[in-house]
Protein backbone atom coordinates (compact mmCIF):
# COMPACT_ATOMS: atom_id res chain seq x y z
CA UNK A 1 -33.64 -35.47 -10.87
CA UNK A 2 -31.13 -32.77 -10.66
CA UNK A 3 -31.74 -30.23 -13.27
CA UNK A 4 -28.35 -28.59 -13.21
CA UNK A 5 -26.52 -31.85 -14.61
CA UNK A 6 -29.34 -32.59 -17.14
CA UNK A 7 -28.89 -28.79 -18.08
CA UNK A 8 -25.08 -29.02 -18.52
CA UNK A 9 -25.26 -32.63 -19.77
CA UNK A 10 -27.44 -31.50 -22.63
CA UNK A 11 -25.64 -28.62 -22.95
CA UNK A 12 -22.36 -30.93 -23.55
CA UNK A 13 -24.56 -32.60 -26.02
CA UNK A 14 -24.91 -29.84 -28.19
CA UNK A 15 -21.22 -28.59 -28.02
CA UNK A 16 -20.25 -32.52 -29.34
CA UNK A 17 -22.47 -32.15 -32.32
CA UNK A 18 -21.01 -28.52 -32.71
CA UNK A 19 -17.69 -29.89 -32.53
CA UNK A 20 -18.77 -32.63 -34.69
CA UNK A 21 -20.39 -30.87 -37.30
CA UNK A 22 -19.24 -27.53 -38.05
CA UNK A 23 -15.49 -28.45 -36.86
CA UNK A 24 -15.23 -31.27 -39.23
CA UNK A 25 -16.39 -29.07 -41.68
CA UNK A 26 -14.21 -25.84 -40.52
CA UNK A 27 -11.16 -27.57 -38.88
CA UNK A 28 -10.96 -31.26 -39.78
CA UNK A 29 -11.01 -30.84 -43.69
CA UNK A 30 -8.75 -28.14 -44.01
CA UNK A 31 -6.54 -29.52 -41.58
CA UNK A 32 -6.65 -33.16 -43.53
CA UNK A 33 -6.16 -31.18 -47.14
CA UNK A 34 -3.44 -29.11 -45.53
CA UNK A 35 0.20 -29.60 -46.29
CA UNK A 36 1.47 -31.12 -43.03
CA UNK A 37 3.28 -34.35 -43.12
CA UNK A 38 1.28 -37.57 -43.33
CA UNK A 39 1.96 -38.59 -39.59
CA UNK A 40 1.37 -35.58 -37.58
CA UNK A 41 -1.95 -34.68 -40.00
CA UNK A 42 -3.47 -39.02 -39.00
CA UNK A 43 -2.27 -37.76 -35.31
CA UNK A 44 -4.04 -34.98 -35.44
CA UNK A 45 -7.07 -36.15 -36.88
CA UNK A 46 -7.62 -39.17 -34.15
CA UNK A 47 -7.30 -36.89 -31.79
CA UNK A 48 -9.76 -34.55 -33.23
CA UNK A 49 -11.88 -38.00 -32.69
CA UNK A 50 -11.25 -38.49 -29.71
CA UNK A 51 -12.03 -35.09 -28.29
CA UNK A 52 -15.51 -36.27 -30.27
CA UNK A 53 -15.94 -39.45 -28.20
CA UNK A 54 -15.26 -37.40 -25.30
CA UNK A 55 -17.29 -34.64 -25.53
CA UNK A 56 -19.90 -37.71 -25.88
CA UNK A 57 -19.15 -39.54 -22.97
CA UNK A 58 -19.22 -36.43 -21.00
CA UNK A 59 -22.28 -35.62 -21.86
CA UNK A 60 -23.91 -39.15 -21.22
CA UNK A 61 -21.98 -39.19 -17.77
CA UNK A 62 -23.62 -35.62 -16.92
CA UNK A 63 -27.03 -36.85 -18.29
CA UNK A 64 -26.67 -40.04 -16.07
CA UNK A 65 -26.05 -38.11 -12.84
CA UNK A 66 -29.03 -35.91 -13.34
CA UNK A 67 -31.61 -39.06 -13.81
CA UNK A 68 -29.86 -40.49 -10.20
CA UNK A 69 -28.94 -38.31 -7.78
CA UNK A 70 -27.12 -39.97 -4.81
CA UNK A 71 -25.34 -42.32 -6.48
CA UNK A 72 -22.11 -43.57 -4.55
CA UNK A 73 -19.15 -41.20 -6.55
CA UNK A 74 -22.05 -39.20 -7.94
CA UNK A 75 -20.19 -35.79 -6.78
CA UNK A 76 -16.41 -37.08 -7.19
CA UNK A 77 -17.69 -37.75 -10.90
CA UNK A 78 -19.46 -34.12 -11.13
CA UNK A 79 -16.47 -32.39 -10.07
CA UNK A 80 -14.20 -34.11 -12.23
CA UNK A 81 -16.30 -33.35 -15.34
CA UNK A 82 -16.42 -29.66 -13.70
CA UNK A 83 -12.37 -29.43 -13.77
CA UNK A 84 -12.70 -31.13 -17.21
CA UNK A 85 -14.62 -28.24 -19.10
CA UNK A 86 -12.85 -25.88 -17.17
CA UNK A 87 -9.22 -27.38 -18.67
CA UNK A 88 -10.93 -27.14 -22.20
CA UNK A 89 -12.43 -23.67 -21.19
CA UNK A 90 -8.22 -23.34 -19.97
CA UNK A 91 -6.79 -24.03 -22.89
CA UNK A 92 -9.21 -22.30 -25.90
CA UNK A 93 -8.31 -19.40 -23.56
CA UNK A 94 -4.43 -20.02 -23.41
CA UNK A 95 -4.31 -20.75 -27.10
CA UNK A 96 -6.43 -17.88 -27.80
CA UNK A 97 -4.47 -15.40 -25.53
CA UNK A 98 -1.15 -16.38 -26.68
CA UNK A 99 -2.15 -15.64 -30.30
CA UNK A 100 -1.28 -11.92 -31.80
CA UNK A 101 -4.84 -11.72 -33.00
CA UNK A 102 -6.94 -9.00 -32.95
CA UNK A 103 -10.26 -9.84 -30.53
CA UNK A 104 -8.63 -13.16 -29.35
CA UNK A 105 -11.03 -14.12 -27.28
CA UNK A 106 -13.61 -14.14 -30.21
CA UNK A 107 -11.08 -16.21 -32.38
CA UNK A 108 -11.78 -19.14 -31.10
CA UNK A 109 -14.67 -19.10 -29.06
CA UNK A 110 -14.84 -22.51 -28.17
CA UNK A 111 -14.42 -21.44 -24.37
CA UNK A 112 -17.51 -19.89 -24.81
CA UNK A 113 -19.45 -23.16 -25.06
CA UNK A 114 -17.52 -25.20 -22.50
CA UNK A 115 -17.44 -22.98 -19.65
CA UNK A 116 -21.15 -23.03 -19.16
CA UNK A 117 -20.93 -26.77 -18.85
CA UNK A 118 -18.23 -26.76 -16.06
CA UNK A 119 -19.82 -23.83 -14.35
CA UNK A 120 -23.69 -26.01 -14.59
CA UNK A 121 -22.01 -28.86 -13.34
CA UNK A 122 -20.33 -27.12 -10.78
CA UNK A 123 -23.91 -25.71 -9.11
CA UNK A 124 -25.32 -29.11 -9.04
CA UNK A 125 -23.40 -30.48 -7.07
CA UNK A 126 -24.27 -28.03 -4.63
């Protein structure tokens, strides 16, 4: 078993049931009550599910490399979930960065959480 994935696939877990829970409570239902037009708001809210279902799958595919190491694309898969938390990691930071807020980087900490995956990942496949 390699303890890195199940570390960062667990970890994964609990940043989809983050995103799950407290964003639809902090994000999805303001963004769903806000004033946009009806298109762009449905838009916007399947892809909030989807970044859901993805976060899940990640997670799963993380949890499933750690409970079979050597398994034939076992480190092609690793490193693509690696580059995948670090392009979420990328863009929290852009979006936060670009932002004229004070403390951006605390704005919307969501980096926070998905960094640690990518960088887990990344040492197991070591």
């Amino acid at each position: 078993m390699n303890g890195w994935f199940l570390t960062a696939g667990t970890t994964a877990g609990a940043v989809a049931a983050l995103h799950a829970i407290a964003g639809s409570r902090d994000v999805v239902r303001p963004l769903l009550a806000g004033n946009l037009a009806d298109e762009p708001r449905r838009v916007l809210h399947a892809v909030w599910h989807m970044v859901t279902a993805d976060l899940v799958l990640a997670a799963a595919a993380l949890i499933w490399l750690a409970l079979g190491r050597g398994r034939p694309g076992g480190d092609t898969m690793a490193w693509l979930l690696t580059a995948h938390f670090v392009a979420y990691s990328g863009a929290f930071l852009a979006v936060s960065l670009a932002a004229s807020w004070s403390r951006p980087l605390l704005r919307l900490p969501q980096w926070i959480l998905l960094l640690p995956v990518a960088v887990l990942a990344a040492i197991g496949t070591v």
